[in-house]
N, C-alpha and C. Protein backbone atom coordinates (compact mmCIF):
# COMPACT_ATOMS: atom_id res chain seq x y z
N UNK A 1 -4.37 -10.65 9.47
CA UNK A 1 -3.32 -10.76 8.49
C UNK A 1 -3.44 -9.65 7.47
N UNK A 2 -2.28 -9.19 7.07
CA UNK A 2 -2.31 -8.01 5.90
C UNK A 2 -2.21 -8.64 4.31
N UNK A 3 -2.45 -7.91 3.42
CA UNK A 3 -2.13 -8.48 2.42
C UNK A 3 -1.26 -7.14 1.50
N UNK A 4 -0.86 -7.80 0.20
CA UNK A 4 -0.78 -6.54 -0.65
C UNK A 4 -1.20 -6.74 -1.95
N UNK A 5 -1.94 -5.82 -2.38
CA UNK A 5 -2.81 -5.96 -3.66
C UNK A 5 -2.63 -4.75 -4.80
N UNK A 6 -2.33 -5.40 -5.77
CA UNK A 6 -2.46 -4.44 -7.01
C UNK A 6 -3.24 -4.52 -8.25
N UNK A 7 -4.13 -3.36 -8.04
CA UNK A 7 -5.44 -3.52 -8.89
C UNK A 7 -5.46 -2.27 -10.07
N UNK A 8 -5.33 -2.47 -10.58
CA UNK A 8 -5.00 -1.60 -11.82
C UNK A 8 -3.42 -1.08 -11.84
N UNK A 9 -3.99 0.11 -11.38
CA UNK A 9 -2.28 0.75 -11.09
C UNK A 9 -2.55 1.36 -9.75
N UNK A 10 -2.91 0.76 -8.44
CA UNK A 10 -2.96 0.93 -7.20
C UNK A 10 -2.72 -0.24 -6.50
N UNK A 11 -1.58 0.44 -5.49
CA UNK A 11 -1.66 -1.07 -4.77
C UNK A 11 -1.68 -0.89 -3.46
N UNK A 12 -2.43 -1.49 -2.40
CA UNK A 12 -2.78 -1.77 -1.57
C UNK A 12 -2.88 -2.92 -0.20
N UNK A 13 -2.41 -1.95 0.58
CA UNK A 13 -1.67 -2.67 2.03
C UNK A 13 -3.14 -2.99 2.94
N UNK A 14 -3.30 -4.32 3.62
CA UNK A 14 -4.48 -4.11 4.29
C UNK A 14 -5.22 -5.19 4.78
N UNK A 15 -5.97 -4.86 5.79
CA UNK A 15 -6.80 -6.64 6.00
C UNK A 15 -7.13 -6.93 5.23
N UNK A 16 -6.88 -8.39 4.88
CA UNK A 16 -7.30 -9.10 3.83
C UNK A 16 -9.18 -9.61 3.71
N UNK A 17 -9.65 -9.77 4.59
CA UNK A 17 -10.58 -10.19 5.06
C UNK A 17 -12.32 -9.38 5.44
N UNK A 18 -13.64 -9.26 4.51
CA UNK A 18 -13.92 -8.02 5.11
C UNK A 18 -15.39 -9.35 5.33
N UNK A 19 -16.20 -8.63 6.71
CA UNK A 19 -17.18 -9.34 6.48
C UNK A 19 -18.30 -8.46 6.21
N UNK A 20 -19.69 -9.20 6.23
CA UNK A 20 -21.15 -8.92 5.70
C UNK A 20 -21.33 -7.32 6.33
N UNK A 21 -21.88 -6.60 5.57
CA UNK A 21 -21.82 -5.35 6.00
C UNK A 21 -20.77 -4.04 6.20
N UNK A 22 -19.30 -4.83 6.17
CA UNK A 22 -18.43 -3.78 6.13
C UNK A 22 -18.52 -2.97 4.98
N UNK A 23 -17.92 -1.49 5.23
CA UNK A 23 -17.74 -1.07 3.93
C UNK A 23 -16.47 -0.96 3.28
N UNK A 24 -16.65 -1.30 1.94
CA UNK A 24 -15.91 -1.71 1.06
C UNK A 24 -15.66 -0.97 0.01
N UNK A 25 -14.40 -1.51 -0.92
CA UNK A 25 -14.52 -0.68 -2.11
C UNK A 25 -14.00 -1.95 -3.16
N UNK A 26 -14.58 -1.41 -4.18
CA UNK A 26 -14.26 -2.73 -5.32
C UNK A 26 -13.94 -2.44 -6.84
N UNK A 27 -13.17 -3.40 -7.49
CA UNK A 27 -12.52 -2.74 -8.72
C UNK A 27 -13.27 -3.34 -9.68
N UNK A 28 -13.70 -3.09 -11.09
CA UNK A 28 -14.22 -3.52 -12.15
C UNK A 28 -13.64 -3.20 -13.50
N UNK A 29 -12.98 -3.61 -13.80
CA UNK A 29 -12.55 -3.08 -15.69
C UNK A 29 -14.03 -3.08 -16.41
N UNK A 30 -14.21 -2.25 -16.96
CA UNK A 30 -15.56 -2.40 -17.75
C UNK A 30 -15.16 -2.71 -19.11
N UNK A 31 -14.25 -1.98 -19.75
CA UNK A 31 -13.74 -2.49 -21.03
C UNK A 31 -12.38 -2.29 -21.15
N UNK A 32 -11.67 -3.87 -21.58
CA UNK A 32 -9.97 -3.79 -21.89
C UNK A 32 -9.89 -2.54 -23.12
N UNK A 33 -8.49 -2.49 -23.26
CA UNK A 33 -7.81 -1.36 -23.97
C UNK A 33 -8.70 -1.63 -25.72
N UNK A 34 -8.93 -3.18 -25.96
CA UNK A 34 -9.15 -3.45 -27.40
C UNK A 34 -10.39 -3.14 -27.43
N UNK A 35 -11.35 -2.93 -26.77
CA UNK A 35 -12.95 -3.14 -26.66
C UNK A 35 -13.03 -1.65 -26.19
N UNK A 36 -12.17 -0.55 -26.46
CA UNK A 36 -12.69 0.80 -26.56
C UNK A 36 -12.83 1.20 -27.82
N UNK A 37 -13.71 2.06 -28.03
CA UNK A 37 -14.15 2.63 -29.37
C UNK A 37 -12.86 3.31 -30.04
N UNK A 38 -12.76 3.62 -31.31
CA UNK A 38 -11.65 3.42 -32.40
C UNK A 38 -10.91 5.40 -32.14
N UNK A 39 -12.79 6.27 -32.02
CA UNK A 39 -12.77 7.20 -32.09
C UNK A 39 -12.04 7.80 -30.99
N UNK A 40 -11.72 7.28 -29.84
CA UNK A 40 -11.08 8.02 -28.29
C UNK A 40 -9.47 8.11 -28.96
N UNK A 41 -8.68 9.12 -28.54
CA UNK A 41 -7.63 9.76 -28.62
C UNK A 41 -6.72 7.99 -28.11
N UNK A 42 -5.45 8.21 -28.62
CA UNK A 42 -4.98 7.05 -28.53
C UNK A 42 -4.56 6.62 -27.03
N UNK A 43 -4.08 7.83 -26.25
CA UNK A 43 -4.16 7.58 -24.82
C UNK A 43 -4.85 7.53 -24.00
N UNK A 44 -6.22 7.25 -24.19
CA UNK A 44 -7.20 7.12 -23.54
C UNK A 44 -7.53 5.90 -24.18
N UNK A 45 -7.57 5.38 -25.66
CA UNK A 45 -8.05 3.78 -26.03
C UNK A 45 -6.91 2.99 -25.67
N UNK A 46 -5.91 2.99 -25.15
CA UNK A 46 -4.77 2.43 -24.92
C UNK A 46 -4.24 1.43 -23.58
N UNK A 47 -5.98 2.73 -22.44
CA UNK A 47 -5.61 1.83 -21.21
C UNK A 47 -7.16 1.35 -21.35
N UNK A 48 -7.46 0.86 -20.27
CA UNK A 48 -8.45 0.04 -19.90
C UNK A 48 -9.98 0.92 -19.28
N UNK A 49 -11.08 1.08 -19.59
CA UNK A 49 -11.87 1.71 -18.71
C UNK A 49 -12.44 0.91 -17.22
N UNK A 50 -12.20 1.35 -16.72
CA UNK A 50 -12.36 1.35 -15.02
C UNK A 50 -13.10 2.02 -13.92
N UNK A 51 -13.53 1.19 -13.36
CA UNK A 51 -14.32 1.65 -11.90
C UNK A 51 -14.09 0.98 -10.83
N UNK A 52 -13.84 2.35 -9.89
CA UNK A 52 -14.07 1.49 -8.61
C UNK A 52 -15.36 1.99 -7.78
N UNK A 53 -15.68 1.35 -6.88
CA UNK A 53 -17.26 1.43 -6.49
C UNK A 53 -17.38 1.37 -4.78
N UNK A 54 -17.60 2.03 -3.66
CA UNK A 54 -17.70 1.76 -2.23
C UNK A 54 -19.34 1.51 -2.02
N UNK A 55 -19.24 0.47 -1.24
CA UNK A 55 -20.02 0.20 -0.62
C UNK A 55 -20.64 -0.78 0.34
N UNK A 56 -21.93 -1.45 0.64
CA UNK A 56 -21.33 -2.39 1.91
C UNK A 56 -21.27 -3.84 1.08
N UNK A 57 -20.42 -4.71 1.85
CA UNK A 57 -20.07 -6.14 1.69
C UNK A 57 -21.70 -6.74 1.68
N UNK A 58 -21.69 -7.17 0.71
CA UNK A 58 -23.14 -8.34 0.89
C UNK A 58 -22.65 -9.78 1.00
N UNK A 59 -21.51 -9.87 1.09
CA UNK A 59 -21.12 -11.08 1.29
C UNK A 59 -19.35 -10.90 2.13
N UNK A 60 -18.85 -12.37 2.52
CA UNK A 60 -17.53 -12.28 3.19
C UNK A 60 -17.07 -12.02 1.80
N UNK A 61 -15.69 -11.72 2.19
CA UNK A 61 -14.88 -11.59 1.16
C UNK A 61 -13.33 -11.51 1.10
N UNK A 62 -12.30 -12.12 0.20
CA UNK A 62 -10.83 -11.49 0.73
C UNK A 62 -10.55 -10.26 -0.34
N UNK A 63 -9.45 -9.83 0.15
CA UNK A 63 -8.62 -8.96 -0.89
C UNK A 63 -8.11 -9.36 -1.95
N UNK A 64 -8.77 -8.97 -3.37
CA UNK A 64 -8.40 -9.92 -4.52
C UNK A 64 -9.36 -11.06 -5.05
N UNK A 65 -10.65 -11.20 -4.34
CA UNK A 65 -11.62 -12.04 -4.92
C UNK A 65 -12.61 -11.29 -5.01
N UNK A 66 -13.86 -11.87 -5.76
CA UNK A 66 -15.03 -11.10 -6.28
C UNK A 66 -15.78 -11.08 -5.02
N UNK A 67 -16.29 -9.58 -4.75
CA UNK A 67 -16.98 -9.01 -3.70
C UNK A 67 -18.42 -8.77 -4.46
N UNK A 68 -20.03 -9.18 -3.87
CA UNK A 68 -20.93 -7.98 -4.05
C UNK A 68 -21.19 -6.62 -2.75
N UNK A 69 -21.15 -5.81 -3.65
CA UNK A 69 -21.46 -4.33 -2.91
C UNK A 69 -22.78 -3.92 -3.17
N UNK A 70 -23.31 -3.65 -2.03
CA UNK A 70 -24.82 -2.66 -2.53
C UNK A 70 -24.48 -1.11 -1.97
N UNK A 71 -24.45 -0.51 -2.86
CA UNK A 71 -23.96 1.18 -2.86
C UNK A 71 -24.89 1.83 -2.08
N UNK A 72 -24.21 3.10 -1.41
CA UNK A 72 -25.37 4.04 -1.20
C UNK A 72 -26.56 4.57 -1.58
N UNK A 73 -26.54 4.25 -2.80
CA UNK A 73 -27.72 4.55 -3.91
C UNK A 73 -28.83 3.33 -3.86
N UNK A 74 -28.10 1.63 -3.06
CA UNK A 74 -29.09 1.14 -3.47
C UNK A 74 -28.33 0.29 -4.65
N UNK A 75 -27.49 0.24 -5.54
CA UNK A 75 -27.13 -0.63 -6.68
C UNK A 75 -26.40 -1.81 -6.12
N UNK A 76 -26.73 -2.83 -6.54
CA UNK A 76 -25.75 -3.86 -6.34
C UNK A 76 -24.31 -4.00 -7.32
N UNK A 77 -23.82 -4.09 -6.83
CA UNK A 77 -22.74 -4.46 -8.01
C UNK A 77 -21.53 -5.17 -7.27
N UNK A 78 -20.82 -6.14 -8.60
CA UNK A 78 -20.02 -6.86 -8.29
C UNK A 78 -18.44 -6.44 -8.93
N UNK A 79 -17.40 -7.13 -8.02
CA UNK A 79 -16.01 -6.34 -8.58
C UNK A 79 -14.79 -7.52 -7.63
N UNK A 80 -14.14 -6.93 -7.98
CA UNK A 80 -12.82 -7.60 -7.13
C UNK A 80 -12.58 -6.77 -5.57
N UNK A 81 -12.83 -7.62 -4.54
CA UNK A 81 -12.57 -6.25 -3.44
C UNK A 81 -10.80 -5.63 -3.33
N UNK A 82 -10.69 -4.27 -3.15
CA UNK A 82 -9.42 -3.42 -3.46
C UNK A 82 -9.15 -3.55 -1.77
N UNK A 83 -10.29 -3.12 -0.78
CA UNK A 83 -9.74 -2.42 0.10
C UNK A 83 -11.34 -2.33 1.30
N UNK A 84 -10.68 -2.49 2.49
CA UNK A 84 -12.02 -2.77 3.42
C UNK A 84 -12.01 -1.13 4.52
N UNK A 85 -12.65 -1.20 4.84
CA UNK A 85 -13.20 0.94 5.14
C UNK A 85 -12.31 2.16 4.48
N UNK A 86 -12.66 1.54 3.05
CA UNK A 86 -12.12 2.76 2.42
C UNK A 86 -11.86 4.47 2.73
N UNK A 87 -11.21 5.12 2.77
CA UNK A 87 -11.60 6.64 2.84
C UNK A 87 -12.11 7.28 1.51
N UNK A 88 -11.51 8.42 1.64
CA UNK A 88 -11.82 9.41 -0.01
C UNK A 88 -10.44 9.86 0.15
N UNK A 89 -10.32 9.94 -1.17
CA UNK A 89 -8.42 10.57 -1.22
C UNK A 89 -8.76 11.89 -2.46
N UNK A 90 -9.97 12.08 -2.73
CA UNK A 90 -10.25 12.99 -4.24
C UNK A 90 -9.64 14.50 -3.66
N UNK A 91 -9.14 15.11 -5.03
CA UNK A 91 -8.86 16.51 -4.83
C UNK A 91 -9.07 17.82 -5.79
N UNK A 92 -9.26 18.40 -5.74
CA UNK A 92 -9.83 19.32 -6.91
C UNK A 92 -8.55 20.12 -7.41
N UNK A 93 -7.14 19.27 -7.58
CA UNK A 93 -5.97 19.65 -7.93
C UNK A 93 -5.30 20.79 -7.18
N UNK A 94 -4.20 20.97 -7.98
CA UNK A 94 -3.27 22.30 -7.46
C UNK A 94 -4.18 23.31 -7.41
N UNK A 95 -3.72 24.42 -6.61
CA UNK A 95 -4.37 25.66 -6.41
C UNK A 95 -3.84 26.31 -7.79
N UNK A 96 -4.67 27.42 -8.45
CA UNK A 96 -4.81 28.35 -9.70
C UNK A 96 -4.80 29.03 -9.09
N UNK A 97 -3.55 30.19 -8.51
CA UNK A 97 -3.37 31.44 -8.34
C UNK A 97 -4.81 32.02 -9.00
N UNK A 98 -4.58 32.42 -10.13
CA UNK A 98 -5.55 32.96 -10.98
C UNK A 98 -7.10 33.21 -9.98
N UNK A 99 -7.47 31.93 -9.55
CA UNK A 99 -8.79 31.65 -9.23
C UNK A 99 -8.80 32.00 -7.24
N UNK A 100 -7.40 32.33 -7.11
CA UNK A 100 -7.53 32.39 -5.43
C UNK A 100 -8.00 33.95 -4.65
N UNK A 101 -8.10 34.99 -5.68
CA UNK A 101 -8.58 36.17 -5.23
C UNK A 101 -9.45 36.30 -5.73
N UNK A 102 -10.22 35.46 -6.88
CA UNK A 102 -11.41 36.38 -7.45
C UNK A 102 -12.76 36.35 -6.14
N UNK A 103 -12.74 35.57 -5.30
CA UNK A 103 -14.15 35.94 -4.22
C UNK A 103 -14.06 37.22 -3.56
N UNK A 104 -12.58 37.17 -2.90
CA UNK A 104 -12.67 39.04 -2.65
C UNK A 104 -12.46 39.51 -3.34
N UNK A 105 -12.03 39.79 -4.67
CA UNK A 105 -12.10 40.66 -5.80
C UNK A 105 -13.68 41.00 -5.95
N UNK A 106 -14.41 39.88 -6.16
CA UNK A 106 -15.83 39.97 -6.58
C UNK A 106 -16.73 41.09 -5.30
N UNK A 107 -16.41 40.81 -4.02
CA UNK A 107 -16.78 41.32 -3.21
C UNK A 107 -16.67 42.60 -3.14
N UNK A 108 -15.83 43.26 -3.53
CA UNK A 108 -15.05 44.35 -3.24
C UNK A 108 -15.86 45.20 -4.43
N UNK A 109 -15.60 44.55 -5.24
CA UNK A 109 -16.59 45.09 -7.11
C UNK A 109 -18.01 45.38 -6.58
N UNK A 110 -18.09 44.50 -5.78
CA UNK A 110 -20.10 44.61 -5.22
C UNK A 110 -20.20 45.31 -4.45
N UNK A 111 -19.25 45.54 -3.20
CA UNK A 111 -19.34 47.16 -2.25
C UNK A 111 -19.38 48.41 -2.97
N UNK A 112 -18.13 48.42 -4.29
CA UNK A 112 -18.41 49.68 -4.86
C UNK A 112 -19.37 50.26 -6.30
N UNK A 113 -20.47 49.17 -5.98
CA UNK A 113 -21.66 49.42 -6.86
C UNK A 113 -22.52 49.89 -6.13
N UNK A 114 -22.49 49.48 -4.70
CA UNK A 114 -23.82 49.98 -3.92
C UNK A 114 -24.08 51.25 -3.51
């Protein structure tokens, strides 16, 4: 069975169901918007601080109830499960023209020193 889940501001299509050992990923608010410090810029104290965490199921679990995970590292930790064999979706943003020739630029500078 699929479910659909929305956990912060992600939402998520997926087996509902993960068991002992799968890997997982899990959501945690660490502190609501009121329980951030006074000093953070107002759009940053405004939302919520958050983590999400992969790692394996130490227990069954559905989509939307409290999962423990023991991480790659070894940490246990507990959360709401988001999502069962997570991928990685991270990106190191748009490309910076700026930054896309300087390796052969640099190269080229180092041939005509030698």
């Amino acid at each position: 069975m699929n479910t659909k889940c929305k956990i912060g501001n992600r939402e998520i299509t997926m087996n509902n169901k993960c068991k002992l050992g799968n890997w997982v990923e899990i959501h945690q608010t660490i502190l609501a918007p009121e329980e951030r410090a006074s000093s953070l810029p107002e759009e940053t104290r405004s939302v919520p601080f958050e983590m999400w965490v992969k790692g394996y199921a130490l227990e069954e679990s559905e989509v939307g109830q409290n999962c423990r995970v023991k991480t790659i590292t070894g940490r246990t930790v507990d959360g709401v499960l988001t999502e069962i064999n997570p991928g990685y979706s991270h990106s190191f943003g748009p490309v910076i023209p700026e930054l896309q020739s300087i390796g052969t630029e640099l190269r080229e500078e180092l041939r005509e020193v030698k």
